[in-house]
N, C-alpha and C. Protein backbone atom coordinates (compact mmCIF):
# COMPACT_ATOMS: atom_id res chain seq x y z
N UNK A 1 9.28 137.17 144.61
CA UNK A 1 9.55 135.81 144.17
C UNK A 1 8.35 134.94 144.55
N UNK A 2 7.92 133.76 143.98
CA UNK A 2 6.97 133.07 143.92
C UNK A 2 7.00 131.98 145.09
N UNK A 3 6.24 131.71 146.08
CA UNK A 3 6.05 130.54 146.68
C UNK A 3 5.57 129.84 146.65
N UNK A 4 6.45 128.39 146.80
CA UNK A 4 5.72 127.32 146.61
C UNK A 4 5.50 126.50 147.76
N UNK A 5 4.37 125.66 148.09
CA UNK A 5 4.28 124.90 149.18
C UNK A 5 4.92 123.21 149.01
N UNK A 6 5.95 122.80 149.69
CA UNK A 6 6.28 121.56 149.42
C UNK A 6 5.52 120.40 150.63
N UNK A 7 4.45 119.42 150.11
CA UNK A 7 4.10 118.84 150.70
C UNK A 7 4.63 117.44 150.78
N UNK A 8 5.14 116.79 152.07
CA UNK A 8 5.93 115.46 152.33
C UNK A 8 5.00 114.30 152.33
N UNK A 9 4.89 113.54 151.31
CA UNK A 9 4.30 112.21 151.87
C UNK A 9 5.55 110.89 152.38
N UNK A 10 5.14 110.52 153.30
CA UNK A 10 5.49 109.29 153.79
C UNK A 10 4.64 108.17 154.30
N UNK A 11 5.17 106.75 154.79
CA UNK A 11 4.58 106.36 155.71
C UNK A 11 3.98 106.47 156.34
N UNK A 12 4.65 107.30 157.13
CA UNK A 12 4.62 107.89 158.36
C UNK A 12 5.74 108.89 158.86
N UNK A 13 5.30 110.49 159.54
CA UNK A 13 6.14 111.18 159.67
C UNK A 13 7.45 110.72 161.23
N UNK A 14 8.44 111.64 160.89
CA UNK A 14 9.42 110.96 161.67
C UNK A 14 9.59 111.49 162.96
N UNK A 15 8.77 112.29 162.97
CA UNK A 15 8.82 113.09 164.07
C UNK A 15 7.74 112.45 165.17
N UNK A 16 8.26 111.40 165.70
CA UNK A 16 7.16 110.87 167.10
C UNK A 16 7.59 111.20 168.01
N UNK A 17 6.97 111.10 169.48
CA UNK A 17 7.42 111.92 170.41
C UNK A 17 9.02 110.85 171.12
N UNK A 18 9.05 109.78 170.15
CA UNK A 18 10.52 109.59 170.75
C UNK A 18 11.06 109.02 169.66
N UNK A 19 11.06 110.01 168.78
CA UNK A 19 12.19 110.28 167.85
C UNK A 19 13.67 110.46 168.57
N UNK A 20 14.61 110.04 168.01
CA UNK A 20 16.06 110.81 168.19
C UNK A 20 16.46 111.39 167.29
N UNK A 21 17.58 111.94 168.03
CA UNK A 21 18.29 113.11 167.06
C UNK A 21 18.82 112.12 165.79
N UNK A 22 19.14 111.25 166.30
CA UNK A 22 19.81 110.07 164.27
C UNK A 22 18.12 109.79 163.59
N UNK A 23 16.71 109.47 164.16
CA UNK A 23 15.84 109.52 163.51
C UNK A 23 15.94 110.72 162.45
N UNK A 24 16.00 111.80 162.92
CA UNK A 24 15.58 113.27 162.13
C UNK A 24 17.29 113.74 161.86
N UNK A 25 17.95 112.94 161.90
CA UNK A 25 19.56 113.83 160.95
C UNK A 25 19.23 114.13 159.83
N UNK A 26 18.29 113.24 158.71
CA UNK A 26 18.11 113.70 157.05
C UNK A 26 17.52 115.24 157.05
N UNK A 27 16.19 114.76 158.07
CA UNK A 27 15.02 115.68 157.62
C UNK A 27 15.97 117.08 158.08
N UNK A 28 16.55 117.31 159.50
CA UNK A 28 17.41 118.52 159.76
C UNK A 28 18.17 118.75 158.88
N UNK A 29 19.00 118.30 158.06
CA UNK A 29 20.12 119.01 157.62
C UNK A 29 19.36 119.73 156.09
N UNK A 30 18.43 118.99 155.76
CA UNK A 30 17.88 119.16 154.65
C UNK A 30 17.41 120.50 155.33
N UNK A 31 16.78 120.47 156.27
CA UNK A 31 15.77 122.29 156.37
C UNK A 31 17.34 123.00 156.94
N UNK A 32 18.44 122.47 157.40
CA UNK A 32 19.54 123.46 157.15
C UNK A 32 19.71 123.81 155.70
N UNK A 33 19.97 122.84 154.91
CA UNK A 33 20.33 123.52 153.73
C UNK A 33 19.45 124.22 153.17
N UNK A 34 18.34 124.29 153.24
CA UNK A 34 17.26 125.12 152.70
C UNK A 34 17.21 126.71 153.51
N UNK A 35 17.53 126.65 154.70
CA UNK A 35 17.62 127.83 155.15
C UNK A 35 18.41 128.53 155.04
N UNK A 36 20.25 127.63 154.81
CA UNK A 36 21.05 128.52 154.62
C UNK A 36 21.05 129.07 153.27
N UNK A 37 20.22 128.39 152.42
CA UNK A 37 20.38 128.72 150.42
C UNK A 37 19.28 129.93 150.38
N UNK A 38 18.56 130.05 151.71
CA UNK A 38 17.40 131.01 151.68
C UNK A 38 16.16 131.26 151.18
N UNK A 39 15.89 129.66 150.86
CA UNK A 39 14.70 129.45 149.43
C UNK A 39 13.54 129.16 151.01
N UNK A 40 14.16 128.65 152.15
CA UNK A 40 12.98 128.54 152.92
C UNK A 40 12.41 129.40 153.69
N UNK A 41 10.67 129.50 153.54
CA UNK A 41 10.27 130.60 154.12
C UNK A 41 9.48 130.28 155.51
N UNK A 42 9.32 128.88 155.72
CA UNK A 42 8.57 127.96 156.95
C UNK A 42 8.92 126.65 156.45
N UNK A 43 8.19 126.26 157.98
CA UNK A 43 8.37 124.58 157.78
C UNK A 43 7.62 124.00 159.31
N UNK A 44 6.69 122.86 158.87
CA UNK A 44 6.42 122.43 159.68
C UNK A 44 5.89 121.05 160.17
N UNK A 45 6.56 120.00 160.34
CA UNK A 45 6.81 118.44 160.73
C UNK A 45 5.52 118.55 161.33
N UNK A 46 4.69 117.17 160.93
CA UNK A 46 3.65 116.65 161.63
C UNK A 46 3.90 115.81 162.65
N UNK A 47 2.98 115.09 163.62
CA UNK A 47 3.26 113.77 164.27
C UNK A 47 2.62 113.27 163.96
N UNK A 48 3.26 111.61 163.66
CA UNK A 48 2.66 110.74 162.81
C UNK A 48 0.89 110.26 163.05
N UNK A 49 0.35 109.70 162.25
CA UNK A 49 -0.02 109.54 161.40
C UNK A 49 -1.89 108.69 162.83
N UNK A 50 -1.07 108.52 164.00
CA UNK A 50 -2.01 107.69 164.95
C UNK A 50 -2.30 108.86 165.94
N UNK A 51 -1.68 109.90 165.22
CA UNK A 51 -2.15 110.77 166.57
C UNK A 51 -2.96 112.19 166.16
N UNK A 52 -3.39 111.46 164.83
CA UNK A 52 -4.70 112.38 164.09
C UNK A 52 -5.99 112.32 164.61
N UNK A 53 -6.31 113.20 164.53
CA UNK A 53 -8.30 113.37 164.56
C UNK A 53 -8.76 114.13 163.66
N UNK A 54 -9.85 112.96 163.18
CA UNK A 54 -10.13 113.64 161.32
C UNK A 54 -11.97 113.76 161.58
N UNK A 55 -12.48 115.09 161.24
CA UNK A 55 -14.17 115.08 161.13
C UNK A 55 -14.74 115.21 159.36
N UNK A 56 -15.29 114.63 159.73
CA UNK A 56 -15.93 114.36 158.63
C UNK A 56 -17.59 114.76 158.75
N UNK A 57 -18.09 115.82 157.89
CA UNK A 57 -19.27 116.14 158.17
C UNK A 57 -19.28 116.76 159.62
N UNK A 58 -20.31 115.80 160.47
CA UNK A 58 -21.00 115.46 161.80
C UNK A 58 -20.05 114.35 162.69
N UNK A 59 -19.60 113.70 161.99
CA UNK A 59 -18.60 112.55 162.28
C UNK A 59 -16.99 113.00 163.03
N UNK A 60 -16.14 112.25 164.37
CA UNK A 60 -15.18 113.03 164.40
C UNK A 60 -14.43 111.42 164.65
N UNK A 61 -13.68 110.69 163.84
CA UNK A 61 -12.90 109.52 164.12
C UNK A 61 -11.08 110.03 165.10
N UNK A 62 -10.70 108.74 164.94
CA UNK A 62 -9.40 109.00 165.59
C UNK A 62 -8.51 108.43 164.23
N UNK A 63 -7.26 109.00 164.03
CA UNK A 63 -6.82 108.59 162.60
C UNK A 63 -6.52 109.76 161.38
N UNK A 64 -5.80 109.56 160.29
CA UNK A 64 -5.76 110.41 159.14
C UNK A 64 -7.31 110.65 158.65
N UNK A 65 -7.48 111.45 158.15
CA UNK A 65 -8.65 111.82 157.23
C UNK A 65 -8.63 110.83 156.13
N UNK A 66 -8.00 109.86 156.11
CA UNK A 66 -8.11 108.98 154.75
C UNK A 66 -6.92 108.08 154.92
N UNK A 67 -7.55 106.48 154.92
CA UNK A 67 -6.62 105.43 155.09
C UNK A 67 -6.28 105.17 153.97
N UNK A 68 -4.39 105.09 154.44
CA UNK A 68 -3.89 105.19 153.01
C UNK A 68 -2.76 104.81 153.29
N UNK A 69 -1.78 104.43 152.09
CA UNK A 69 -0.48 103.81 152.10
C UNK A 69 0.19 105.29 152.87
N UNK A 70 0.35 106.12 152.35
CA UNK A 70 1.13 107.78 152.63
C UNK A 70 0.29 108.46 152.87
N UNK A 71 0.79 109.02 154.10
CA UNK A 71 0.62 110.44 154.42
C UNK A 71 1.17 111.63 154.47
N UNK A 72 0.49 113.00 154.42
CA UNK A 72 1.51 114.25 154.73
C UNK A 72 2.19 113.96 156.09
N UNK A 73 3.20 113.81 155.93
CA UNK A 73 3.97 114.09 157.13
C UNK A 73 4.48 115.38 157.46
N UNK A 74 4.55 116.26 156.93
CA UNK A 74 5.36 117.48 157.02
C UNK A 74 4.72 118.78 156.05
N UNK A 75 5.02 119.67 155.56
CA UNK A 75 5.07 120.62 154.85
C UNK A 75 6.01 121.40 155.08
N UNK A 76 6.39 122.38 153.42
CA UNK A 76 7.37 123.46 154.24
C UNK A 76 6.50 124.76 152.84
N UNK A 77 7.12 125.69 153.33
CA UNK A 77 6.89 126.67 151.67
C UNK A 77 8.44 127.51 151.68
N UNK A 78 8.61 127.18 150.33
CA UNK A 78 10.10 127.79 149.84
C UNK A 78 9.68 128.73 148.65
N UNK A 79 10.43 129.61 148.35
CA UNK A 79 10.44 130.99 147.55
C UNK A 79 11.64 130.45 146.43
N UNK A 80 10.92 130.61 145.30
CA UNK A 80 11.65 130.11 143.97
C UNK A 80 11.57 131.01 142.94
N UNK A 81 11.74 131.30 142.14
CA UNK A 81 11.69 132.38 140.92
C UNK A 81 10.54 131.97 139.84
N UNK A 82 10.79 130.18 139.83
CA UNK A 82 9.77 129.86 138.73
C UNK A 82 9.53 128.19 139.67
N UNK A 83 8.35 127.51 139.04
CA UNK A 83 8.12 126.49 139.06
C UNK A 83 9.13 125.22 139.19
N UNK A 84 10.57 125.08 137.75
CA UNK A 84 11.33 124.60 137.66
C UNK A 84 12.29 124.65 139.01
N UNK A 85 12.53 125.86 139.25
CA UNK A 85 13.27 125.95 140.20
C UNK A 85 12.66 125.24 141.40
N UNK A 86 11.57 125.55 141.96
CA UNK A 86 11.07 124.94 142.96
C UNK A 86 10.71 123.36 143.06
N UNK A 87 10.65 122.97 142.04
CA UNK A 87 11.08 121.07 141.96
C UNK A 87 12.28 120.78 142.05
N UNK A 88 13.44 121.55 141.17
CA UNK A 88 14.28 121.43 141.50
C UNK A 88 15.12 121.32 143.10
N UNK A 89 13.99 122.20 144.01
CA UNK A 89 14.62 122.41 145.32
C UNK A 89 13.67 121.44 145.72
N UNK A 90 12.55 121.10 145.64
CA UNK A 90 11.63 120.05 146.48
C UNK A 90 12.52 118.44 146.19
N UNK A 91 12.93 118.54 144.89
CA UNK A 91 13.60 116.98 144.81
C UNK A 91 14.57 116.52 144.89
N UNK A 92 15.33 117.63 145.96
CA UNK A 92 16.46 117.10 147.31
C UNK A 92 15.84 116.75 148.62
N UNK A 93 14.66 116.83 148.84
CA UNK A 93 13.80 116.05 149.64
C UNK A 93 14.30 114.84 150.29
N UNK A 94 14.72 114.42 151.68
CA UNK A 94 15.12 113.12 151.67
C UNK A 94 14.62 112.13 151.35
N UNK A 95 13.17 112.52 151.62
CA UNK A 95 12.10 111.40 151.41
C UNK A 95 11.84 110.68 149.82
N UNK A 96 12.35 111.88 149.47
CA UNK A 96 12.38 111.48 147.74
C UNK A 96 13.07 109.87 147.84
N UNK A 97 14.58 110.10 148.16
CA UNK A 97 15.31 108.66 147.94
C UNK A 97 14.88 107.62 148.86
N UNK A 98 13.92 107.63 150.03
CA UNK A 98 13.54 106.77 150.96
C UNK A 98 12.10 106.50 150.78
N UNK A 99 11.81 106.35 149.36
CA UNK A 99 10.73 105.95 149.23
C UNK A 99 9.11 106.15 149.18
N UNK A 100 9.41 107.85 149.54
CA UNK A 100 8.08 108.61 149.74
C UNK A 100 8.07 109.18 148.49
N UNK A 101 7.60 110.51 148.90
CA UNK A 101 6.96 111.62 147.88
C UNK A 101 6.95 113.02 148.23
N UNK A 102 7.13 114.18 147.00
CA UNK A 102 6.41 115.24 147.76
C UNK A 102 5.49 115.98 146.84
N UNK A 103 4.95 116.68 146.87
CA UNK A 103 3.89 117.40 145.78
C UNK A 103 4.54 119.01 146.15
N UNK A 104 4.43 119.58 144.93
CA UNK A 104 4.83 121.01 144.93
C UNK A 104 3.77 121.83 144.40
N UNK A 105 3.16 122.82 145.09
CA UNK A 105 2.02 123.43 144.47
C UNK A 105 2.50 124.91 145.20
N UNK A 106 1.64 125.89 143.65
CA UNK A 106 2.05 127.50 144.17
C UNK A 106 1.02 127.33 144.84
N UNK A 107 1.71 128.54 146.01
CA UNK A 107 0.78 129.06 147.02
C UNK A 107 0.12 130.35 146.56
N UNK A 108 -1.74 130.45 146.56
CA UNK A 108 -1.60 131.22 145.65
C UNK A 108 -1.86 132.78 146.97
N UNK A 109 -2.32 132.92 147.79
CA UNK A 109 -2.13 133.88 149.05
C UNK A 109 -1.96 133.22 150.23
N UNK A 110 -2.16 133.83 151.53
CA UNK A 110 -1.99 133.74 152.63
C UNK A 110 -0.73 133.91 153.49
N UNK A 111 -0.43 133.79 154.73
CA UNK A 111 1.09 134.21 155.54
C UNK A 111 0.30 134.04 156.66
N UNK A 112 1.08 134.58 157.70
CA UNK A 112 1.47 134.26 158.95
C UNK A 112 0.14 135.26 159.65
N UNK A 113 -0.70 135.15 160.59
CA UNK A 113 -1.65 135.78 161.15
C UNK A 113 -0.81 136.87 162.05
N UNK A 114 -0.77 137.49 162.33
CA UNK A 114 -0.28 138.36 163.38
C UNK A 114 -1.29 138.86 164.23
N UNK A 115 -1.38 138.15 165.72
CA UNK A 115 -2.71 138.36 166.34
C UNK A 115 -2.11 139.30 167.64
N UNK A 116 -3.22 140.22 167.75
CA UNK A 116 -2.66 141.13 169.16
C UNK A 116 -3.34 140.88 170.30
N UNK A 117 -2.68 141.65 171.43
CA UNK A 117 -3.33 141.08 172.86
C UNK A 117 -5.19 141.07 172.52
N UNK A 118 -5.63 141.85 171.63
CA UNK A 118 -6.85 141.90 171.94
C UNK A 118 -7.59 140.63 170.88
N UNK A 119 -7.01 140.76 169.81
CA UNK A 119 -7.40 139.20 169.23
C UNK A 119 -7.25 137.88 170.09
N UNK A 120 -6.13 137.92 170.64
CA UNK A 120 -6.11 136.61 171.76
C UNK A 120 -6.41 136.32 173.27
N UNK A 121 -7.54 138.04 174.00
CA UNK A 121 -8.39 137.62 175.00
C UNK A 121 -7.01 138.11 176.09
């Protein structure tokens, strides 16, 4: 089956280091339902948006790589059959109805590194 990567824009992601559990009730139940329907294959929440460090060239600022109304806040990649399907599952997104965004793009390789004692010293 085909994967797709769902990328979250927001504001700003919701996950700060003093988030509560009612901050993140949408974003959780949503990666429940995605896990229990089985379309999700990862997922992984950023912290917002001031606690970036972006290089550029030679250059290393503090901040997003690009000042902007939205940012990625999050990503996940879900397993869909076709394209349709996978919008279909990206645009139960909470963020969808709260004013953000998400972009859906196939993933076209890559996975999970599997590193052994001797790759990691």
């Amino acid at each position: 089956m085909a994967q797709y990567a769902v990328l979250i824009y927001a504001p700003d992601s919701a996950h700060s280091p003093d988030a509560t559990p009612e901050d993140l009730e949408d974003c959780n139940e949503h990666a429940d339902e995605l896990t229990d329907s089985g379309s999700m294959v990862m997922a992984y929440a950023l912290t917002p948006r001031d606690m970036a460090t972006s290089i550029r060239g030679l250059t290393i600022t503090d901040g997003p790589f690009l000042d902007s109304k939205e940012v990625v806040a999050g990503f996940y990649v879900i397993e869909a059959p076709d394209l349709d399907a996978a919008l279909a599952i990206a645009r139960t997104n909470p963020v969808v109805h709260q004013g953000g965004g998400v972009e859906v793009r196939p993933v076209h390789s890559g996975g999970v590194i599997e590193r052994t004692k001797e790759t990691t010293g």
